[in-house]
C-alpha atoms as a PDB file:
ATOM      1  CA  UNK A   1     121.897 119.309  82.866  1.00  0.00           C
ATOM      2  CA  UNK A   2     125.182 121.419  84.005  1.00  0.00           C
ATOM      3  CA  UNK A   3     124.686 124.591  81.853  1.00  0.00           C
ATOM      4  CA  UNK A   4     122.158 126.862  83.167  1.00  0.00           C
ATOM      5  CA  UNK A   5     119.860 127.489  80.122  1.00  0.00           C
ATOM      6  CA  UNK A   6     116.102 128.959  79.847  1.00  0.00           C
ATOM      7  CA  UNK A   7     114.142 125.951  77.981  1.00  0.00           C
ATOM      8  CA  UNK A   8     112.062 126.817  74.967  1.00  0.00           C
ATOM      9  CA  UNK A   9     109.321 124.999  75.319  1.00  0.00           C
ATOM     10  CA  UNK A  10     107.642 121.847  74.657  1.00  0.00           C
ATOM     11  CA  UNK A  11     105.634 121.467  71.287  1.00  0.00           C
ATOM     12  CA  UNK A  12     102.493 122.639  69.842  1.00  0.00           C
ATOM     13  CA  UNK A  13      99.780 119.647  69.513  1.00  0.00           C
ATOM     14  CA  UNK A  14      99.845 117.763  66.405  1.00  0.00           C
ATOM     15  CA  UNK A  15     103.667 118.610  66.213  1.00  0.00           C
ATOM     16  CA  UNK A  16     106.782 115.853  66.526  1.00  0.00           C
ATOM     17  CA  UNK A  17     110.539 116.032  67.491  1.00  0.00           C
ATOM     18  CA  UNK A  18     112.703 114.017  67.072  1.00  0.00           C
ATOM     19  CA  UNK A  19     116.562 114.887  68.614  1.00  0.00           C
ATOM     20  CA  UNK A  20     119.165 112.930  66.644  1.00  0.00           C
ATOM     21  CA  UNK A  21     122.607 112.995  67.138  1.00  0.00           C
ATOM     22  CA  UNK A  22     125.354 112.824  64.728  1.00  0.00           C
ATOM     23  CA  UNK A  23     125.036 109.035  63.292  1.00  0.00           C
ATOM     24  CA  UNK A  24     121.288 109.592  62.991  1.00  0.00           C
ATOM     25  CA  UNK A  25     120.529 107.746  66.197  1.00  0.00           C
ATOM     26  CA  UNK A  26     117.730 109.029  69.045  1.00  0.00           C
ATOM     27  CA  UNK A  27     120.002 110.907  71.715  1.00  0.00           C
ATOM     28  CA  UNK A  28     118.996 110.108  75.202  1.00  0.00           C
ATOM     29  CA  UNK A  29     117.474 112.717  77.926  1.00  0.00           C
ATOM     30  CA  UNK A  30     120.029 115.295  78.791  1.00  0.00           C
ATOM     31  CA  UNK A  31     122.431 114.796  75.991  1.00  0.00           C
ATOM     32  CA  UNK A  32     122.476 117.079  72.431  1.00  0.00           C
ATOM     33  CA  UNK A  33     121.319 116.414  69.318  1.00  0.00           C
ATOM     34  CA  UNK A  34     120.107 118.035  66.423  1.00  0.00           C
ATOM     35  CA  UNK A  35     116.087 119.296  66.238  1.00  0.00           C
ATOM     36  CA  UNK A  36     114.075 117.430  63.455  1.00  0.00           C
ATOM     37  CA  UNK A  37     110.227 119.057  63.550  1.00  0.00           C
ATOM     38  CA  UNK A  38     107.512 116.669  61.869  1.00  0.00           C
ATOM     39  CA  UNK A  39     103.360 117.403  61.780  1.00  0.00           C
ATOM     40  CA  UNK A  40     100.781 119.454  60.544  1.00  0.00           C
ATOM     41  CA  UNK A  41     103.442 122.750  59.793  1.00  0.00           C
ATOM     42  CA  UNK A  42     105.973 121.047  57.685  1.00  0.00           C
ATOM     43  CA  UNK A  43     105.931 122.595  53.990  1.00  0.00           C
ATOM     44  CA  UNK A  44     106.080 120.471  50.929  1.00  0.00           C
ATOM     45  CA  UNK A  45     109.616 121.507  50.109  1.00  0.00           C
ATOM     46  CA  UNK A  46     110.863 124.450  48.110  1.00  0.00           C
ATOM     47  CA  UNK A  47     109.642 125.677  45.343  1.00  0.00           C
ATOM     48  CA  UNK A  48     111.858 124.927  41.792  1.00  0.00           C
ATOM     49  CA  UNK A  49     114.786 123.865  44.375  1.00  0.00           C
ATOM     50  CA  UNK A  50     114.874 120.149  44.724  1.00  0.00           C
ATOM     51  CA  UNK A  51     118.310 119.747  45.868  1.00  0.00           C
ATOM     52  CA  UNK A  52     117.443 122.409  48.426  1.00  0.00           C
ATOM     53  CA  UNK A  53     114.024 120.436  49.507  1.00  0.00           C
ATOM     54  CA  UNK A  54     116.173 117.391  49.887  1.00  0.00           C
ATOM     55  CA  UNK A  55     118.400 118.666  52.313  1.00  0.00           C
ATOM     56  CA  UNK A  56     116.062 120.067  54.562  1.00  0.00           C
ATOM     57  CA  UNK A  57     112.924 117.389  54.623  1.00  0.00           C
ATOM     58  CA  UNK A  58     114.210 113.980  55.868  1.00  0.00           C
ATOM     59  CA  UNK A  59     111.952 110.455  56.178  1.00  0.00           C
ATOM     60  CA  UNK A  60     111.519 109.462  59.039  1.00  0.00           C
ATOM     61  CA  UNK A  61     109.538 106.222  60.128  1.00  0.00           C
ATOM     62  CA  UNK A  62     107.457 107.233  57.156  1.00  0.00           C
ATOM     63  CA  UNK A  63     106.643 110.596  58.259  1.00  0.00           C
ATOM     64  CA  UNK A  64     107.905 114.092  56.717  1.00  0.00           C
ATOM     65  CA  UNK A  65     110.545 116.162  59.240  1.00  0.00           C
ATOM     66  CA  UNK A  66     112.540 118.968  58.533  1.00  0.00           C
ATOM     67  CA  UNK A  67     116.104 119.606  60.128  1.00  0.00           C
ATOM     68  CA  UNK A  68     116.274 122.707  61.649  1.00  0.00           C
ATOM     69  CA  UNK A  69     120.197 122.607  62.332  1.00  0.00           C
ATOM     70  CA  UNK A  70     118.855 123.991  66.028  1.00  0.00           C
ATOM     71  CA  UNK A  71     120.762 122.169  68.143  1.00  0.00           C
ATOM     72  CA  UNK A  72     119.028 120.794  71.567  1.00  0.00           C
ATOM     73  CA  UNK A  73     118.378 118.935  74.677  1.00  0.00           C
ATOM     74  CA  UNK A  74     115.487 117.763  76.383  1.00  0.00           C
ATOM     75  CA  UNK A  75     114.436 117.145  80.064  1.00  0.00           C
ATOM     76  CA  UNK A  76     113.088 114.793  81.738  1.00  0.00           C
ATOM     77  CA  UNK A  77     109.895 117.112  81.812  1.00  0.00           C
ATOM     78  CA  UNK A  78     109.660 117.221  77.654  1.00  0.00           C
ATOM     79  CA  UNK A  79     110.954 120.369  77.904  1.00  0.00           C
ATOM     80  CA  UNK A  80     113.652 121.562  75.101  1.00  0.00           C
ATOM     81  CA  UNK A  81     116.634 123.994  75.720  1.00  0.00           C
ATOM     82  CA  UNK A  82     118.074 125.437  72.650  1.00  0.00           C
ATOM     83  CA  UNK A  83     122.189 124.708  72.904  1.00  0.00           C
ATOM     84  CA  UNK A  84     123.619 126.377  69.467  1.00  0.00           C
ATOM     85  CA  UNK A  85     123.542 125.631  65.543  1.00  0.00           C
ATOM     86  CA  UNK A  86     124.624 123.289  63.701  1.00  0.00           C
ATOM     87  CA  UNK A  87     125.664 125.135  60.534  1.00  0.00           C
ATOM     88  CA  UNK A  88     127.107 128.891  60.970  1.00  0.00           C
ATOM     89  CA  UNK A  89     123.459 130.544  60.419  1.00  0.00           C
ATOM     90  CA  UNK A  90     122.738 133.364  62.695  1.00  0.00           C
ATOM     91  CA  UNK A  91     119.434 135.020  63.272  1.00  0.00           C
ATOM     92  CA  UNK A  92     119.136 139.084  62.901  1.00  0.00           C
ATOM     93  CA  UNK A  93     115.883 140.696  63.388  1.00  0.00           C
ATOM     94  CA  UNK A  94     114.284 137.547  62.765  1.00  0.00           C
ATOM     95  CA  UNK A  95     115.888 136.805  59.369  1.00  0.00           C
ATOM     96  CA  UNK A  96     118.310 133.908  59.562  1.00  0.00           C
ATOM     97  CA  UNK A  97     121.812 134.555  57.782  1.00  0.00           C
ATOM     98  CA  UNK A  98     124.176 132.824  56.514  1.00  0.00           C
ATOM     99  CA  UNK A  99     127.435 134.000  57.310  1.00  0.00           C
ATOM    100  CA  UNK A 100     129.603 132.272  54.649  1.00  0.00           C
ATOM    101  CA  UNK A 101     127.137 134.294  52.314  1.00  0.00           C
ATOM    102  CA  UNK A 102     128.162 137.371  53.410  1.00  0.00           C
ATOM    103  CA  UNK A 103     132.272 136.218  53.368  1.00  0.00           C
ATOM    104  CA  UNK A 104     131.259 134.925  49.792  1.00  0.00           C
ATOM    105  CA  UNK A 105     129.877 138.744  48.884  1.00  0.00           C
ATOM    106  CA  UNK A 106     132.604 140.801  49.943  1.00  0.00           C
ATOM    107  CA  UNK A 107     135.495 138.279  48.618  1.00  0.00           C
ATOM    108  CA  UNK A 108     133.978 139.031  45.193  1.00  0.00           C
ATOM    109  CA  UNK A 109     132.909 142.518  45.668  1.00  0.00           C
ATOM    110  CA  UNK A 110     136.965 143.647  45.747  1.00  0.00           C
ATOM    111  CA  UNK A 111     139.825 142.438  43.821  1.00  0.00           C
ATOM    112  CA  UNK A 112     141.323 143.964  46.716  1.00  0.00           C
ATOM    113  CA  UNK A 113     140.303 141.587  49.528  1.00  0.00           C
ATOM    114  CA  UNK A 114     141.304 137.952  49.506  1.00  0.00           C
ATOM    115  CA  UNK A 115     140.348 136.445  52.810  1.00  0.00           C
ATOM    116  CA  UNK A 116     137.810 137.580  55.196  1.00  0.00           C
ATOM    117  CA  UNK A 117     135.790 136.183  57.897  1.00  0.00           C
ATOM    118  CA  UNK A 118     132.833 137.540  59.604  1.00  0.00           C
ATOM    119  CA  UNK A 119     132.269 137.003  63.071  1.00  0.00           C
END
């Protein structure tokens, strides 16, 4: 696996994964991909936000998943290690944030400040 990383787990029964990579394909053991979850937890979708449900619940083989943007690996054991995001979400005190959201806020909170990135 090269990287040392801490793996997250396997998971929970009557859960599914499936680790794509970028062309929608399976990825192979040891190589990244992007997390899709599929089972019992999966939510209908969002409510009054269709485009939004669309986005985040794919078919699968006929079965509900929902990309997490987590991007993984697996073992040979089953186990998952958690590599990095897809998108530029980051996770503070358990809330996830978008950080083009916050760019978006302060660009329009000033006529004073015309770029900005947050780090």
């Amino acid at each position: 696996m090269g990287t040392k990383t801490i793996p997250i787990g396997r998971l929970l029964p009557g859960y599914r994964c499936v680790i794509l990579d970028d062309f929608s394909q399976p990825v192979f053991t040891g190589e990244e991909g992007e997390l899709f979850v599929g089972g019992v937890g999966v939510f209908a979708g969002y409510l009054a936000r269709n485009e939004l449900t669309k986005k985040a619940l794919v078919d699968i083989d006929g079965e509900q998943f929902y990309r997490t943007g987590d991007l993984v690996r697996f073992d040979s054991d089953g186990l998952l290690y958690y590599v990095g995001r897809k998108d530029h979400q980051v996770k503070v005190h358990g809330q996830r944030i978008e950080l083009g959201e916050i760019e978006r806020c302060l660009l329009q909170a000033s006529s004073d400040v015309s770029h900005c990135v947050v780090v």
